[in-house]
PDB file of N, CA and C in Angstrom:
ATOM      1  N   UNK A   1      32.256 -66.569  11.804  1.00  0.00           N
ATOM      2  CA  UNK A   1      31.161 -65.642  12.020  1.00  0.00           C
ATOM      3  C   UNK A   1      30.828 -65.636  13.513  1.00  0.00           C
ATOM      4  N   UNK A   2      30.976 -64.325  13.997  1.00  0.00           N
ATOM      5  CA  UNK A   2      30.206 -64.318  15.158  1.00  0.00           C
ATOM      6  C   UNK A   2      28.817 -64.925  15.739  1.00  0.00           C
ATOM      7  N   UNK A   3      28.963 -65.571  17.045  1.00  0.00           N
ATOM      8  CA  UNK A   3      27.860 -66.148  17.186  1.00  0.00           C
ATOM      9  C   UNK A   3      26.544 -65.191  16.935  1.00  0.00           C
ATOM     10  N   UNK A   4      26.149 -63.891  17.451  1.00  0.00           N
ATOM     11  CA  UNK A   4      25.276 -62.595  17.455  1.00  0.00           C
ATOM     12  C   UNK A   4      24.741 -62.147  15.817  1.00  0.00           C
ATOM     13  N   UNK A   5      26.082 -62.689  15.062  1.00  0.00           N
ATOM     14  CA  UNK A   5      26.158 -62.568  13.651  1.00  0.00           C
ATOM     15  C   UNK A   5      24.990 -63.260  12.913  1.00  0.00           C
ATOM     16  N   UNK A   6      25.527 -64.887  13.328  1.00  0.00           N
ATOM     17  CA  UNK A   6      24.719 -65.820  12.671  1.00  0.00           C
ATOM     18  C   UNK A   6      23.848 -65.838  13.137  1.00  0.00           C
ATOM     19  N   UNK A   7      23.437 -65.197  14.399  1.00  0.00           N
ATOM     20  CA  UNK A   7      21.955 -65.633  14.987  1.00  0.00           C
ATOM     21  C   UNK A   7      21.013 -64.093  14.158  1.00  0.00           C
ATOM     22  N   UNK A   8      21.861 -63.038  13.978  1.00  0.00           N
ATOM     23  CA  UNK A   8      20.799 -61.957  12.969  1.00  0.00           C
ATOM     24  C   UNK A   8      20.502 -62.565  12.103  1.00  0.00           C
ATOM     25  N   UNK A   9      21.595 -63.414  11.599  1.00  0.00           N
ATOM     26  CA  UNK A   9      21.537 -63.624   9.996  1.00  0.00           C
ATOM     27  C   UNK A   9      20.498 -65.152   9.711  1.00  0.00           C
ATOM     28  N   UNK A  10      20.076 -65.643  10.576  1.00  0.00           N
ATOM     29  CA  UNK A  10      19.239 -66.614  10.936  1.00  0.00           C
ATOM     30  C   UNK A  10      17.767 -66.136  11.189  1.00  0.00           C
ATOM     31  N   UNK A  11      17.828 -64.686  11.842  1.00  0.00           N
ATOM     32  CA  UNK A  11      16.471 -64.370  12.083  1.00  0.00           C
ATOM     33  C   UNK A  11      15.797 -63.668  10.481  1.00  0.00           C
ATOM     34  N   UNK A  12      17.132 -63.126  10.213  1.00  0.00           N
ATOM     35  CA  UNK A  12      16.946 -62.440   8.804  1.00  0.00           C
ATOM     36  C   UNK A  12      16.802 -63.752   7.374  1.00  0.00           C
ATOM     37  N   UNK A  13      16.434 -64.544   8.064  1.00  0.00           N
ATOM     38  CA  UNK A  13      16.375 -65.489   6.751  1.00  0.00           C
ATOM     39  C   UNK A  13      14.761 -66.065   6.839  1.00  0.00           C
ATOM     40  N   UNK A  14      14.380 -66.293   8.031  1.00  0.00           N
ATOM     41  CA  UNK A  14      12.887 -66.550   8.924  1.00  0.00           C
ATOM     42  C   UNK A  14      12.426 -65.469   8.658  1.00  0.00           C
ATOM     43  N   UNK A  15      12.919 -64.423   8.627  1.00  0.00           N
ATOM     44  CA  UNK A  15      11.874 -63.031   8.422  1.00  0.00           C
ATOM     45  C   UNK A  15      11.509 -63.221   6.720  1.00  0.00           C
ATOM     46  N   UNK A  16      12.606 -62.953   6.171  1.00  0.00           N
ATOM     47  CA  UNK A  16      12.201 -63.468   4.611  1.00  0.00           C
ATOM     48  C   UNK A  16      11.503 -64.486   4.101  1.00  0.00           C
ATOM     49  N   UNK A  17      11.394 -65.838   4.831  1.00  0.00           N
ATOM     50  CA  UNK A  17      10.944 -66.439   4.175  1.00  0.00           C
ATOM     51  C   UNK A  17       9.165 -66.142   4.388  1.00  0.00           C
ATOM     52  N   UNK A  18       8.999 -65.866   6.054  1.00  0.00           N
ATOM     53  CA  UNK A  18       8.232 -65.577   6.337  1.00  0.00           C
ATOM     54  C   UNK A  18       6.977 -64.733   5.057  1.00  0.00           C
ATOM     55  N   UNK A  19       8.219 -63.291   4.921  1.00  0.00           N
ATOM     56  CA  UNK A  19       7.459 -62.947   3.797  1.00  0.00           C
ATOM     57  C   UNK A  19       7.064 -63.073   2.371  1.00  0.00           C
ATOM     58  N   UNK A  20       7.828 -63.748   2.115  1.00  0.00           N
ATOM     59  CA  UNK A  20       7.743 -64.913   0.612  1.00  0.00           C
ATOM     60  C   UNK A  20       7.034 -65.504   0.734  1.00  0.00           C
ATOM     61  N   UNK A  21       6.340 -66.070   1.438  1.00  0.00           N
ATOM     62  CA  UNK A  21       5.412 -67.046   1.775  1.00  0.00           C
ATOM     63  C   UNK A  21       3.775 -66.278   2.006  1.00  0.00           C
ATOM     64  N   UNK A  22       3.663 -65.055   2.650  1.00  0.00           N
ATOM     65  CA  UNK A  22       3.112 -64.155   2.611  1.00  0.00           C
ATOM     66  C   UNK A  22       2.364 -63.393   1.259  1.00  0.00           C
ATOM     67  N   UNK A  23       3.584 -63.077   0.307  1.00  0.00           N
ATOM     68  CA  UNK A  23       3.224 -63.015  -1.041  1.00  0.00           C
ATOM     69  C   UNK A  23       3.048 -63.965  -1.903  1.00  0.00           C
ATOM     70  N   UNK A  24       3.280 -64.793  -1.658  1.00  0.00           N
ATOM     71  CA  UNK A  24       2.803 -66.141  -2.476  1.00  0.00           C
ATOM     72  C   UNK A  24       1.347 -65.917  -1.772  1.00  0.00           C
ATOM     73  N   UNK A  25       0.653 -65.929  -0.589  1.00  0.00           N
ATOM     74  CA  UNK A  25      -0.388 -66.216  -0.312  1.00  0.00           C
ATOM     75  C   UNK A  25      -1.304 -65.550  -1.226  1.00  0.00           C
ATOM     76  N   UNK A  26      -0.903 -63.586  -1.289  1.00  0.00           N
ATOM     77  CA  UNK A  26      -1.990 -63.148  -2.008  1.00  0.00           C
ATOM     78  C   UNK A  26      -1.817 -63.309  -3.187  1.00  0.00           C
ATOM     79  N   UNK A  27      -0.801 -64.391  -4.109  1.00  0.00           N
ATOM     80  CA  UNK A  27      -1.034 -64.493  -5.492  1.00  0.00           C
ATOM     81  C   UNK A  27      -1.701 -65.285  -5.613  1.00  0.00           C
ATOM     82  N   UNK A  28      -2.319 -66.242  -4.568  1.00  0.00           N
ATOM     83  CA  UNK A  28      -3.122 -67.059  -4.774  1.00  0.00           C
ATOM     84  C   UNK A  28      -5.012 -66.548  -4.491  1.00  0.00           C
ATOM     85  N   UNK A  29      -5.679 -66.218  -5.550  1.00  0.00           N
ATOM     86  CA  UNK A  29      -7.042 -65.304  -5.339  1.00  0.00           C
ATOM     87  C   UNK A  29      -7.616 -66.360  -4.074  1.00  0.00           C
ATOM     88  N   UNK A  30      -7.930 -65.791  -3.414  1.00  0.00           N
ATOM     89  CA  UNK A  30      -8.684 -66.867  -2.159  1.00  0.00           C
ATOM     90  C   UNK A  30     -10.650 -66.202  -2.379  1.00  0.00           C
ATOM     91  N   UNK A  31     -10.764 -64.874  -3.185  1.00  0.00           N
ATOM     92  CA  UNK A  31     -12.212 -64.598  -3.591  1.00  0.00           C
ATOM     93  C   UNK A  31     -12.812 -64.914  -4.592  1.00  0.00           C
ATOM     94  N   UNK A  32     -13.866 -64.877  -5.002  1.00  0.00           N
ATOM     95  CA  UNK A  32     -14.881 -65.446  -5.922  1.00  0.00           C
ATOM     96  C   UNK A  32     -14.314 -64.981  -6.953  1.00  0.00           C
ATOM     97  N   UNK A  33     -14.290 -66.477  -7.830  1.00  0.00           N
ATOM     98  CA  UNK A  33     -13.474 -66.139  -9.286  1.00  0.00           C
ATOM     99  C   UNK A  33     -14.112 -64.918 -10.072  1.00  0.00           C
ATOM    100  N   UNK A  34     -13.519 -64.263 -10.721  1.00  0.00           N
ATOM    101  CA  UNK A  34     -13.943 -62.845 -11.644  1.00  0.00           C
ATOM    102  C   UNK A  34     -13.722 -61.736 -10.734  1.00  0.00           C
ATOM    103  N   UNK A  35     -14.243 -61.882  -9.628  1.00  0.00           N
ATOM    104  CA  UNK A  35     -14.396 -60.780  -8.352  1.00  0.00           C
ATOM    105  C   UNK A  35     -13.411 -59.905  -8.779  1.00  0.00           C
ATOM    106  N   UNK A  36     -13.441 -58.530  -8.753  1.00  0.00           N
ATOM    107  CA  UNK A  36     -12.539 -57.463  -8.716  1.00  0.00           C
ATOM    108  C   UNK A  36     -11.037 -57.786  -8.021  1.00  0.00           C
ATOM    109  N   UNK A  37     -11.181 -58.697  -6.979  1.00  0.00           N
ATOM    110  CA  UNK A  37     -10.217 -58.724  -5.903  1.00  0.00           C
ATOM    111  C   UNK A  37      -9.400 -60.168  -5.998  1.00  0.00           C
ATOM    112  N   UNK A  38     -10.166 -60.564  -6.617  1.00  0.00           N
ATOM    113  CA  UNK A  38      -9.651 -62.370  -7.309  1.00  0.00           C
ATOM    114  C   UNK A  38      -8.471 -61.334  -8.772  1.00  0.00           C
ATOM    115  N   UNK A  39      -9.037 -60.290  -9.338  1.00  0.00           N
ATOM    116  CA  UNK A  39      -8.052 -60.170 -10.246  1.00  0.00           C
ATOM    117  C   UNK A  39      -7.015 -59.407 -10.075  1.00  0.00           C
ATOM    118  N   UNK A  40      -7.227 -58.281  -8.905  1.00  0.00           N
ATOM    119  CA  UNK A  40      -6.619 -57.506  -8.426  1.00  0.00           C
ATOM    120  C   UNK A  40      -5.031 -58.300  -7.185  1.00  0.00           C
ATOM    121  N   UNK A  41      -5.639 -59.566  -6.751  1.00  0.00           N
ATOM    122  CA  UNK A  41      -4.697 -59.448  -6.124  1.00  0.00           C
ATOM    123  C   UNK A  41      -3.700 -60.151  -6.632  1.00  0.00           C
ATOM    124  N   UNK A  42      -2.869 -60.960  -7.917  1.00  0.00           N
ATOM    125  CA  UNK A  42      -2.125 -60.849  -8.375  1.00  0.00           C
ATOM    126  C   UNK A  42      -1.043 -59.956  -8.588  1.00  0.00           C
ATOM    127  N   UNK A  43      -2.152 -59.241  -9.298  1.00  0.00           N
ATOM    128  CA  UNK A  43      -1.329 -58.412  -9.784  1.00  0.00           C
ATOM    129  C   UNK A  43      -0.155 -57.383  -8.844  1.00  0.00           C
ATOM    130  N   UNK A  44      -1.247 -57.605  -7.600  1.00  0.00           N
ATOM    131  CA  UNK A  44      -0.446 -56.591  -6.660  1.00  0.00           C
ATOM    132  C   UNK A  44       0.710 -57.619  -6.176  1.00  0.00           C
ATOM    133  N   UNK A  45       0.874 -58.877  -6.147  1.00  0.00           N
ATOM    134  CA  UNK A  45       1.816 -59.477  -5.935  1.00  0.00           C
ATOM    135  C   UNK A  45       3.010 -59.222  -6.697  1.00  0.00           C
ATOM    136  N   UNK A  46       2.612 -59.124  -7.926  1.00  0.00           N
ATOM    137  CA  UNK A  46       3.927 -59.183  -9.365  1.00  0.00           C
ATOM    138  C   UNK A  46       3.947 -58.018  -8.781  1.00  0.00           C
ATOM    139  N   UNK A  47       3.553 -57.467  -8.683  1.00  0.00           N
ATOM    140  CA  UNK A  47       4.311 -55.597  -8.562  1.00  0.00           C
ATOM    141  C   UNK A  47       5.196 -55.498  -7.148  1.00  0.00           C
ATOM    142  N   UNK A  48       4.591 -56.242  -6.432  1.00  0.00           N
ATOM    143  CA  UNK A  48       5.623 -55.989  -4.983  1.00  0.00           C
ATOM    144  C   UNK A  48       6.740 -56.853  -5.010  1.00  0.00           C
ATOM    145  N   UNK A  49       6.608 -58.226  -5.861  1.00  0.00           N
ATOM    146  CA  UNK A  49       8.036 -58.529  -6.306  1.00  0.00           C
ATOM    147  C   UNK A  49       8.691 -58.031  -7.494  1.00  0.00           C
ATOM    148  N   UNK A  50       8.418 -57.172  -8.267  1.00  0.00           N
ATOM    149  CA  UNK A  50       8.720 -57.131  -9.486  1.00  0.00           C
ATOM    150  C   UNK A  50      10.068 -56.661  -8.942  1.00  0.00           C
ATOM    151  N   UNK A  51      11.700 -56.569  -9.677  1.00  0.00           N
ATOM    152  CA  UNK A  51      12.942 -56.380  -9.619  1.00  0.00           C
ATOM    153  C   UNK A  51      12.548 -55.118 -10.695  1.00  0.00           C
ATOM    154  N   UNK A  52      13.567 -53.944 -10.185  1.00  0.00           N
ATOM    155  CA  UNK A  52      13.243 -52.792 -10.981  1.00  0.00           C
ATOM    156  C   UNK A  52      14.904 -52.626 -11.790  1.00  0.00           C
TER     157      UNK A  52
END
């Protein structure tokens, strides 16, 4: 593998995890339990990972 190669393919793995880590954050409710937004933001997690 080209050196230029592995170094995309290195940034492209930091970018991902980056955002995996990101969506894990908002599956975790960080607002007042019941709150509209404590239930809401799950869900918006499963949906932005959901596999179609």
């Amino acid at each position: 593998m080209s050196p230029a190669l592995h170094q995309a393919a290195r940034q492209a793995r930091r970018a991902f995890r980056r955002l995996r880590a990101r969506i894990e954050g908002l599956r975790q409710p960080k607002a007042a339990s019941g709150s509209l937004q404590a239930k809401l933001q799950p869900m918006l997690a499963n949906a932005l990972t959901e596999r179609q």
